[in-house]
Protein backbone atom coordinates (compact mmCIF):
# COMPACT_ATOMS: atom_id res chain seq x y z
CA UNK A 1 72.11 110.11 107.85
CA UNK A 2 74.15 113.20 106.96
CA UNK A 3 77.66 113.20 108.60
CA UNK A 4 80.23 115.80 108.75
CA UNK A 5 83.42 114.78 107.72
CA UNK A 6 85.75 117.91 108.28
CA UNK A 7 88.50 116.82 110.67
CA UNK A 8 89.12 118.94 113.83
CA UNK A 9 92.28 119.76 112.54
CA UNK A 10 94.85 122.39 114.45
CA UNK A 11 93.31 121.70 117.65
CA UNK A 12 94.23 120.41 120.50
CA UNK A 13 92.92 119.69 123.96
CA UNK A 14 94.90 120.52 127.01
CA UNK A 15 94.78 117.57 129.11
CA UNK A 16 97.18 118.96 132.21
CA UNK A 17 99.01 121.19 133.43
CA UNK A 18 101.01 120.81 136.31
CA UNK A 19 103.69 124.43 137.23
CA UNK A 20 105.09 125.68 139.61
CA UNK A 21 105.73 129.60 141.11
CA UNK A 22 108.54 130.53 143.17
CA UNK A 23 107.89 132.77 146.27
CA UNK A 24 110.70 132.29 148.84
CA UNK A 25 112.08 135.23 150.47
CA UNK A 26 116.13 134.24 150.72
CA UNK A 27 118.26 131.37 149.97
CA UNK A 28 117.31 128.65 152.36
CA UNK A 29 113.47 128.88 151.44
CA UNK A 30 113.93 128.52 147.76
CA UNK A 31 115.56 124.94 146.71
CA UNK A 32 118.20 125.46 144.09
CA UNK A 33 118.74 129.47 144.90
CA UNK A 34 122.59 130.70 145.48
CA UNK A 35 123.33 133.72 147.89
CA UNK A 36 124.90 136.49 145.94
CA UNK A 37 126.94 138.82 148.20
CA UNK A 38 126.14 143.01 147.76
CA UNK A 39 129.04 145.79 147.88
CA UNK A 40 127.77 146.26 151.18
CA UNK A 41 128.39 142.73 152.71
CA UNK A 42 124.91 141.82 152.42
CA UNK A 43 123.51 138.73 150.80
CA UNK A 44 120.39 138.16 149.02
CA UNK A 45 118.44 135.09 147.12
CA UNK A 46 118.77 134.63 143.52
CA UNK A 47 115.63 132.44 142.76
CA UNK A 48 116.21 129.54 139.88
CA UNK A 49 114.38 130.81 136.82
CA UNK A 50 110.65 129.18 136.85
CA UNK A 51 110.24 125.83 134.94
CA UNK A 52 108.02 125.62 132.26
CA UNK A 53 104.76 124.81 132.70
CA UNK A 54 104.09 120.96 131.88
CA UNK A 55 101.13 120.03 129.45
CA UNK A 56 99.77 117.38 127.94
CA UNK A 57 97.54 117.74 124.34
CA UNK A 58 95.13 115.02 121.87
CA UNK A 59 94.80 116.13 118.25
CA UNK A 60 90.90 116.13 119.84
CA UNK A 61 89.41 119.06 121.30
CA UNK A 62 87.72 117.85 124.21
CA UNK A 63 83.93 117.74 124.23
CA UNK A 64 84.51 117.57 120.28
CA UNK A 65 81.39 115.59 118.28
CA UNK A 66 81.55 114.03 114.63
CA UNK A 67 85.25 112.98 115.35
CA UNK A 68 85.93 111.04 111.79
CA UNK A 69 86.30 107.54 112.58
CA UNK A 70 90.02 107.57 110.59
CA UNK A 71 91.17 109.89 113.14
CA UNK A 72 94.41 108.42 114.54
CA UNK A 73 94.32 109.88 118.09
CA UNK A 74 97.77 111.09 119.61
CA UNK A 75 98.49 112.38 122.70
CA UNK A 76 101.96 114.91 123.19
CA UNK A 77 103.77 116.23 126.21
CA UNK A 78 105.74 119.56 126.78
CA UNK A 79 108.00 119.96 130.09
CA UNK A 80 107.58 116.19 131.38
CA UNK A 81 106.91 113.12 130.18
CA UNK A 82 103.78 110.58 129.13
CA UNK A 83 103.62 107.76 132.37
CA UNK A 84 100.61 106.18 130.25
CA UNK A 85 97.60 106.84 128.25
CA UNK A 86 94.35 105.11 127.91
CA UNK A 87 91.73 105.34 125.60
CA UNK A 88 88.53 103.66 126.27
CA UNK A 89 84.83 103.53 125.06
CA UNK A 90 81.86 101.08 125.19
CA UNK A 91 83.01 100.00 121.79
CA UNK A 92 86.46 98.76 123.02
CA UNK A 93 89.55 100.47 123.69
CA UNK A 94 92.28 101.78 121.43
CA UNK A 95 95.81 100.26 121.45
CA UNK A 96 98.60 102.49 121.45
CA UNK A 97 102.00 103.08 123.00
CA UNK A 98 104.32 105.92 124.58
CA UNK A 99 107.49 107.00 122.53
CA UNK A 100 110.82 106.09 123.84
CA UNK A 101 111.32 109.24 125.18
CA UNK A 102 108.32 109.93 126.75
CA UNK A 103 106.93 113.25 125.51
CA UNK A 104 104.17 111.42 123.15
CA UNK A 105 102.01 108.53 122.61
CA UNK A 106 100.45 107.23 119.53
CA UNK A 107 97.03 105.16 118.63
CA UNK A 108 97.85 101.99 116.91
CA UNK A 109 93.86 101.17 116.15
CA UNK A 110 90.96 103.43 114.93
CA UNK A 111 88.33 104.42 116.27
CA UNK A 112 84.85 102.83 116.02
CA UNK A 113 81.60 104.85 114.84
CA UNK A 114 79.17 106.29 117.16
CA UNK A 115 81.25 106.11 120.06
CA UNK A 116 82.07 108.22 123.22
CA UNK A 117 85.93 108.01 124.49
CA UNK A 118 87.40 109.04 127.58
CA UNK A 119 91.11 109.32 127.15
CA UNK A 120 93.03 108.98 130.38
CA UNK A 121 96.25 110.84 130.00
CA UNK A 122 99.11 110.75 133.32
CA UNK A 123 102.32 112.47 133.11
CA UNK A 124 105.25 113.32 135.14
CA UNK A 125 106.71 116.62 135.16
CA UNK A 126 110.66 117.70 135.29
CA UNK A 127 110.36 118.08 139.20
CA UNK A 128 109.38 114.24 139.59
CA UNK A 129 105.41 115.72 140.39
CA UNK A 130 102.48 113.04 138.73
CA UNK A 131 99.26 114.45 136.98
CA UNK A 132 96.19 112.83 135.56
CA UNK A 133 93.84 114.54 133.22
CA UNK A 134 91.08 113.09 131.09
CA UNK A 135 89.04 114.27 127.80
CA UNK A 136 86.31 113.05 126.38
CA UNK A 137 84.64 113.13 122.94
CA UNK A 138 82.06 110.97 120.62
CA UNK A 139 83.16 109.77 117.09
CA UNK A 140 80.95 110.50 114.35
CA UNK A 141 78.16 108.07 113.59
CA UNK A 142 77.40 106.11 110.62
CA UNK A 143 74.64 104.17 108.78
CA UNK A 144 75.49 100.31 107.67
CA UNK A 145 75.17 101.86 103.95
CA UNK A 146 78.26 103.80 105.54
CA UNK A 147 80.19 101.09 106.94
CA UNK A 148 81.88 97.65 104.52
CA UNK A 149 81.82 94.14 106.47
CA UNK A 150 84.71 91.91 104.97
CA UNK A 151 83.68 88.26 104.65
CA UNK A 152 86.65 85.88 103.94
CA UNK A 153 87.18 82.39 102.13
CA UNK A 154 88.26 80.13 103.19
CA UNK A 155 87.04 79.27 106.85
CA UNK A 156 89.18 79.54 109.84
CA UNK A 157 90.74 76.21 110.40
CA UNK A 158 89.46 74.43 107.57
CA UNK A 159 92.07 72.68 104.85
CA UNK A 160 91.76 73.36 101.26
CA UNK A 161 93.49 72.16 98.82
CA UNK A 162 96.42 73.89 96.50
CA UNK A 163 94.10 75.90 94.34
CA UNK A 164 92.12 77.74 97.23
CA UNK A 165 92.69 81.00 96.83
CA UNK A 166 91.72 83.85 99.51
CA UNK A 167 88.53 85.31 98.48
CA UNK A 168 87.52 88.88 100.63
CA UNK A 169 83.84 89.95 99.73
CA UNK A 170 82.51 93.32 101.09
CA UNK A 171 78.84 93.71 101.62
CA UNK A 172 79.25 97.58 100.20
CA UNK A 173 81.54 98.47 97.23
CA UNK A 174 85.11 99.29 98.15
CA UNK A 175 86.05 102.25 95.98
CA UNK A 176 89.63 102.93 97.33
CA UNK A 177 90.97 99.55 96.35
CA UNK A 178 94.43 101.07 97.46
CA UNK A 179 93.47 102.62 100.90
CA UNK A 180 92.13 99.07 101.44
CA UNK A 181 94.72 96.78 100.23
CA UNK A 182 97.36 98.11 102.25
CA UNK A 183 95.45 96.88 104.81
CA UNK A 184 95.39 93.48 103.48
CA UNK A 185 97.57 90.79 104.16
CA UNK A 186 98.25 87.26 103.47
CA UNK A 187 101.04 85.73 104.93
CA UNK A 188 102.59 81.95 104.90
CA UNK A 189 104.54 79.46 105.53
CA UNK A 190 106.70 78.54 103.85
CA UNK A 191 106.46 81.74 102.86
CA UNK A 192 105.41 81.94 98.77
CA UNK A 193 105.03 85.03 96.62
CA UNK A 194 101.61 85.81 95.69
CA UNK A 195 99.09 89.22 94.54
CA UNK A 196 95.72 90.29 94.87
CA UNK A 197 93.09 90.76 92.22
CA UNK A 198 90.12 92.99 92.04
CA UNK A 199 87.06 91.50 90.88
CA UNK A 200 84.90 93.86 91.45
CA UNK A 201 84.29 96.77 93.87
CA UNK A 202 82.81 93.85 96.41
CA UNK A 203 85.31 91.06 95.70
CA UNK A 204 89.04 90.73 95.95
CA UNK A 205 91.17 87.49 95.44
CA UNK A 206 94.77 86.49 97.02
CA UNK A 207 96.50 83.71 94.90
CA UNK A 208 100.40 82.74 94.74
CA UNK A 209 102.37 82.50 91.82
CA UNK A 210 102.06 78.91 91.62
CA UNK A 211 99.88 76.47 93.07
CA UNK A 212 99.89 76.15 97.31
CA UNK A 213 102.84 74.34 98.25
CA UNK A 214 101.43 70.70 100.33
CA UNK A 215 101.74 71.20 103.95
CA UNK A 216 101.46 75.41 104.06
CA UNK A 217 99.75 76.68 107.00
CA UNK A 218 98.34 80.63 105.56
CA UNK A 219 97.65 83.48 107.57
CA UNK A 220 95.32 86.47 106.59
CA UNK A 221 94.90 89.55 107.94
CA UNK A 222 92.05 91.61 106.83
CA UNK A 223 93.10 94.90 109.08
CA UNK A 224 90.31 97.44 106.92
CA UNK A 225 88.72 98.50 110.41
CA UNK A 226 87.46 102.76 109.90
CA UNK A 227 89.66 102.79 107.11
CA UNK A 228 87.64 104.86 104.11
CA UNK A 229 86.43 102.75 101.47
CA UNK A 230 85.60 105.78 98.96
CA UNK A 231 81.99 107.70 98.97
CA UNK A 232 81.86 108.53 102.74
CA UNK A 233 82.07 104.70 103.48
CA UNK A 234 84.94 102.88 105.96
CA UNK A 235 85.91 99.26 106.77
CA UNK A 236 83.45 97.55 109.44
CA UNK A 237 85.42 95.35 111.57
CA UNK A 238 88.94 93.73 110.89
CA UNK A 239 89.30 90.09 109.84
CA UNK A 240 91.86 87.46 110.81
CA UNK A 241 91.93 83.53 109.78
CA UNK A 242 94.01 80.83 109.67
CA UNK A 243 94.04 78.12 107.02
CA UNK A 244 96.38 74.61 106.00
CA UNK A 245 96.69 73.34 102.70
CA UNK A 246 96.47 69.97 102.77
CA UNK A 247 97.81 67.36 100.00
CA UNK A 248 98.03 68.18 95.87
CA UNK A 249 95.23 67.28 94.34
CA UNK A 250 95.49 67.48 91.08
CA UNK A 251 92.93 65.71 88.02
CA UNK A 252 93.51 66.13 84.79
CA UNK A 253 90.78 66.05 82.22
CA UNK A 254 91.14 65.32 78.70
CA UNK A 255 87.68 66.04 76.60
CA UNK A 256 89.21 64.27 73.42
CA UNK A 257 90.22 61.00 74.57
CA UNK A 258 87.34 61.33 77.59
CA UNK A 259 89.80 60.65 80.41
CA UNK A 260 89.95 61.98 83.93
CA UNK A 261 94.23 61.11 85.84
CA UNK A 262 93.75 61.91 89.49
CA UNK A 263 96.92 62.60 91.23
CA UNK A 264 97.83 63.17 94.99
CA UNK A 265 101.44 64.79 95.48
CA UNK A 266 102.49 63.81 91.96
CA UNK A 267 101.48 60.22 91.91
CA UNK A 268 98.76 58.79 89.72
CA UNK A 269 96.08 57.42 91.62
CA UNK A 270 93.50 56.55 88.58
CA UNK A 271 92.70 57.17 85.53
CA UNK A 272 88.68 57.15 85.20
CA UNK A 273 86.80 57.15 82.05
CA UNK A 274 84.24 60.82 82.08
CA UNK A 275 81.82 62.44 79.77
CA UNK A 276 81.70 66.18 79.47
CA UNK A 277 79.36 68.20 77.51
CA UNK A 278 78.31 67.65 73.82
CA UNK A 279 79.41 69.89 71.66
CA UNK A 280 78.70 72.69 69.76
CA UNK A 281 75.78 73.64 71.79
CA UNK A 282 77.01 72.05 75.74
CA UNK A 283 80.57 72.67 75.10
CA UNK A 284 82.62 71.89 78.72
CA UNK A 285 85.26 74.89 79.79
CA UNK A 286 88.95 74.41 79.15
CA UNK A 287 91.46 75.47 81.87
CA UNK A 288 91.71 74.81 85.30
CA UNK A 289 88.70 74.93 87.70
CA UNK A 290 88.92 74.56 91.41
CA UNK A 291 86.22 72.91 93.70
CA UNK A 292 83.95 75.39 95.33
CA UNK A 293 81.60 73.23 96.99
CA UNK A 294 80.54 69.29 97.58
CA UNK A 295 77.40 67.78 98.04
CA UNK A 296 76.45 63.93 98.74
CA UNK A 297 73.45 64.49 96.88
CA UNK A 298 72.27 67.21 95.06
CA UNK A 299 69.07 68.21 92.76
CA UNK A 300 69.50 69.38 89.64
CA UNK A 301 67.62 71.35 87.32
CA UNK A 302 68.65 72.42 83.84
CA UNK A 303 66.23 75.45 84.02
CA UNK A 304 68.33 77.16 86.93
CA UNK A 305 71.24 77.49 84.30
CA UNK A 306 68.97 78.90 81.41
CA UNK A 307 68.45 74.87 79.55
CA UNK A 308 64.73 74.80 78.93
CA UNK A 309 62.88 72.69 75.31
CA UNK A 310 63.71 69.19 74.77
CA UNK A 311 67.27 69.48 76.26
CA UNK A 312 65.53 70.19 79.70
CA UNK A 313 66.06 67.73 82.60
CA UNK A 314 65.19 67.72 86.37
CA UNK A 315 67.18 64.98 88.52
CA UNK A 316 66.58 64.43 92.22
CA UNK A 317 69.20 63.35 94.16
CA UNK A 318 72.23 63.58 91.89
CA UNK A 319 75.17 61.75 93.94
CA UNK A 320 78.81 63.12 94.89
CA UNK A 321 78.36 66.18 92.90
CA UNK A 322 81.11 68.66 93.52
CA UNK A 323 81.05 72.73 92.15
CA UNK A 324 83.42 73.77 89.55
CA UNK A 325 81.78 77.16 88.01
CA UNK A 326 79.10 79.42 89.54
CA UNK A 327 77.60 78.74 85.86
CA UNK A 328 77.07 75.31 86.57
CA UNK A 329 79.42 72.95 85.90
CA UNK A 330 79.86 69.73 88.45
CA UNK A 331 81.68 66.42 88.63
CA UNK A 332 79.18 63.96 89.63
CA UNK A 333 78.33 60.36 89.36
CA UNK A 334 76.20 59.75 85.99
CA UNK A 335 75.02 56.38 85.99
CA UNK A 336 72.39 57.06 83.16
CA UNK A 337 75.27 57.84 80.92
CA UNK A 338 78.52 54.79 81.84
CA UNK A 339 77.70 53.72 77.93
CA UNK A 340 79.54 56.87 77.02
CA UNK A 341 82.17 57.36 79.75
CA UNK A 342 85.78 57.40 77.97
CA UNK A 343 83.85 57.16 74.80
CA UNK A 344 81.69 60.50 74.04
CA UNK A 345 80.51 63.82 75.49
CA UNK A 346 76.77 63.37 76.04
CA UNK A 347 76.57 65.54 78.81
CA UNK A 348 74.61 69.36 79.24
CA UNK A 349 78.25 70.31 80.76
CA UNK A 350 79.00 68.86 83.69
CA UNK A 351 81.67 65.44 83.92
CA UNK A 352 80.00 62.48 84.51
CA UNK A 353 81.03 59.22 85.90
CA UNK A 354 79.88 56.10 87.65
CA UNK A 355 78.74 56.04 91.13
CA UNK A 356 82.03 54.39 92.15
CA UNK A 357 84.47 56.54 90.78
CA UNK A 358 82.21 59.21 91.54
CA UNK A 359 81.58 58.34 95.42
CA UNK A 360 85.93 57.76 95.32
CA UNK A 361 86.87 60.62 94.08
CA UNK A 362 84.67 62.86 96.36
CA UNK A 363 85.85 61.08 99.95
CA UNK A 364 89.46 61.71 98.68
CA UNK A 365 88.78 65.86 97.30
CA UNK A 366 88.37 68.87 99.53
CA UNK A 367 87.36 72.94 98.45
CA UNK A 368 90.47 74.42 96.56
CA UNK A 369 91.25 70.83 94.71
CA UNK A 370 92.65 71.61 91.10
CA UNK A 371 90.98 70.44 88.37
CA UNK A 372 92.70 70.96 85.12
CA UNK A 373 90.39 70.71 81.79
CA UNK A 374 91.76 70.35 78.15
CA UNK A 375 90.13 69.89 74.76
CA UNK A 376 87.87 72.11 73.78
CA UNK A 377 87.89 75.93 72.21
CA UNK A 378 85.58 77.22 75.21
CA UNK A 379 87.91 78.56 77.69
CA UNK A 380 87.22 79.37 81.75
CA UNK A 381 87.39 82.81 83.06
CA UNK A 382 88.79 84.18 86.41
CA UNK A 383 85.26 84.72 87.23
CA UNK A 384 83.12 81.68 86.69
CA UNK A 385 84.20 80.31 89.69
CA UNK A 386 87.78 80.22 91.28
CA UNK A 387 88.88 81.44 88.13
CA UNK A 388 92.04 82.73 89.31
CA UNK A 389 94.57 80.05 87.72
CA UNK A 390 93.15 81.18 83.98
CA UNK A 391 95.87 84.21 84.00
CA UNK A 392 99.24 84.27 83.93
CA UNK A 393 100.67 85.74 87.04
CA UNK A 394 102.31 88.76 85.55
CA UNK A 395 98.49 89.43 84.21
CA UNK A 396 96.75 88.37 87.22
CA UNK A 397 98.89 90.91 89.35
CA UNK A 398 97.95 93.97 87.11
CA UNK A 399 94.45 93.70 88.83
CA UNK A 400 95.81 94.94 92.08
CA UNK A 401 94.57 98.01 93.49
CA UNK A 402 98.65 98.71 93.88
CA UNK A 403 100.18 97.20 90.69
């Protein structure tokens, strides 16, 4: 659908108007008068000057169609003051609140697409005399190619561990990043210093400077509601979670001497023997990897990663595997291969264990676990994955829309 755009600027919609006209014929009739006294002895009425006439205007003409959605309705008074203003549709109503001083009130919300408002305005003039006026107009509508829903990582409520970062995805590209990000906050406590990064047009990542402090409870507020997203599109709905971060979980893997250390809050739990992926052709990532997802049991099937030929395999029912890159890479139990655990990389990739270990490790780990991956010349990329540790934070802060 086409839409016009073009604000209504420079006009305004009289909402009330509430004067009054002086008609007395001497002093007693006309409140406020004084008797003046002629050469001749005679008095007459000097009426008080007339009051100005008391209005109240929206930055919306009323009847007024197409209204952009961005439009931040206010409402002003002249000769009086603003009792209280409403603005309400079918679509919800729009938050706002009346200056100090009475002669204006301001939105604090947008408005929402395809919507017809009544705005209730009642005011007070000089005199003490109360007025109520309404307007109405409809806001321009839009197509869902015009509108961007914000999905957010990680759930509401849920506890991740010290690596989770917050992940917004839009399900149309954002192409002012800025206009957007101003809009986006992440808050915590104890509060931490942190930065977004662009991914892409339909992706943007919060991490702090340093991994999640144990024990922070994180607050995000995604407030991109009718704000323009670039190319005639705007924000579909605002977004608001809270999350904990539970204990540091940290494992450290060590490809050379085929050694997994799993520590909780600094202290070494145990040290498991792994195997990663053979090298040249299977070589494992180095850097650090969060968890993304767990599964008790999960098939696996070297073709859905691009392994085909005699290196192909097809394994139902792979235990306690557990995500590390969108490209494939798991911890899992690997019974078929405990010969080479803490010995030698046999594996397509992935880090292999025994069952125990395996079924251990995954009762104790939650999403956003660190896992932190040395020995080898292949190295991880903010993208494969939670990425975002793989950058130092003075780099990882130049992909803000506002760096």
């Amino acid at each position: 659908m086409s839409v016009s755009r073009t604000r209504l600027s420079g006009a305004v919609a009289v909402l009330l108007v509430a004067s009054a006209g002086l008609s007395a014929c001497n002093a007693d009739d006309v409140p406020g008068a004084s008797a003046v006294t002629s050469d001749d002895g005679s008095s007459s009425a000097e009426p008080t000057p007339e009051a100005a006439p008391f209005t109240i205007s929206a930055n919306v003409r009323r009847g007024a169609t197409d209204v952009p959605v961005d439009t931040s309705l206010s409402v002003t008074a002249s000769g009086g003051t603003i009792s209280s203003v409403s603005a309400s549709s079918s679509a919800g109503d729009i938050p706002g609140d009346v200056a100090a001083d009475g002669t204006s009130w301001q939105a604090s919300g947008l408005l929402e697409p395809g919507a017809t408002y009544v705005v209730k305005a009642t005011g007070q003039t000089e005199a003490g005399d109360r007025a109520t006026r309404k307007l109405r107009f409809t806001t321009q509508d839009l197509t869902l190619d015009e509108q961007t829903y914000a999905s957010l990582a990680p759930l509401d409520g849920e506890t991740v561990g010290v690596g989770m970062p917050v992940i917004v995805s839009f399900d149309v590209p954002v192409k002012d990043k800025a206009a957007f990000e101003k809009h986006m906050d992440v808050t915590s406590t104890p509060t931490q210093p942190g930065a977004w990064h662009w991914l892409s047009d339909n992706e943007a990542h919060w991490r702090p400077k340093k991994y999640w402090q144990a024990g922070t409870d994180v607050h995000v507020d995604i407030d991109v509601n009718s704000i323009p997203a670039g190319n005639g599109v705007y924000g579909q709905e605002s977004r608001e979670l809270d999350f904990h971060v539970g204990d540091a979980h940290i494992s450290r893997v060590d490809m050379q001497t085929h050694q997994m250390k799993v520590f909780s809050n600094g202290k070494l739990l145990r040290t498991i023997p792994i195997t990663t992926g053979k090298q040249p052709a299977f070589t494992t990532r180095s850097g650090v990897k969060v968890i993304i997802e767990k599964f008790e049991s999960k098939d696996m099937n070297s073709e859905t990663v691009g392994i085909t030929g005699a290196e192909a395999y097809n394994i139902a029912g792979v235990k306690w595997a557990m995500r590390l890159t969108y490209s494939g890479e798991f911890i899992h139990a690997a019974p078929w291969s405990v010969g080479s655990q803490g010995y030698a990389n046999v594996s397509h990739g992935c880090t292999g264990m025994s069952t125990e270990n395996a079924g251990w490790l995954y009762a104790m780990s939650r999403r956003g676990d660190v896992v932190e991956y040395t020995g080898s010349s292949r190295p991880m990329t903010l993208d494969n994955g939670y990425g975002d540790w793989n950058a130092s934070f003075k780099d990882y802060k130049q992909g803000s829309a506002l760096a």
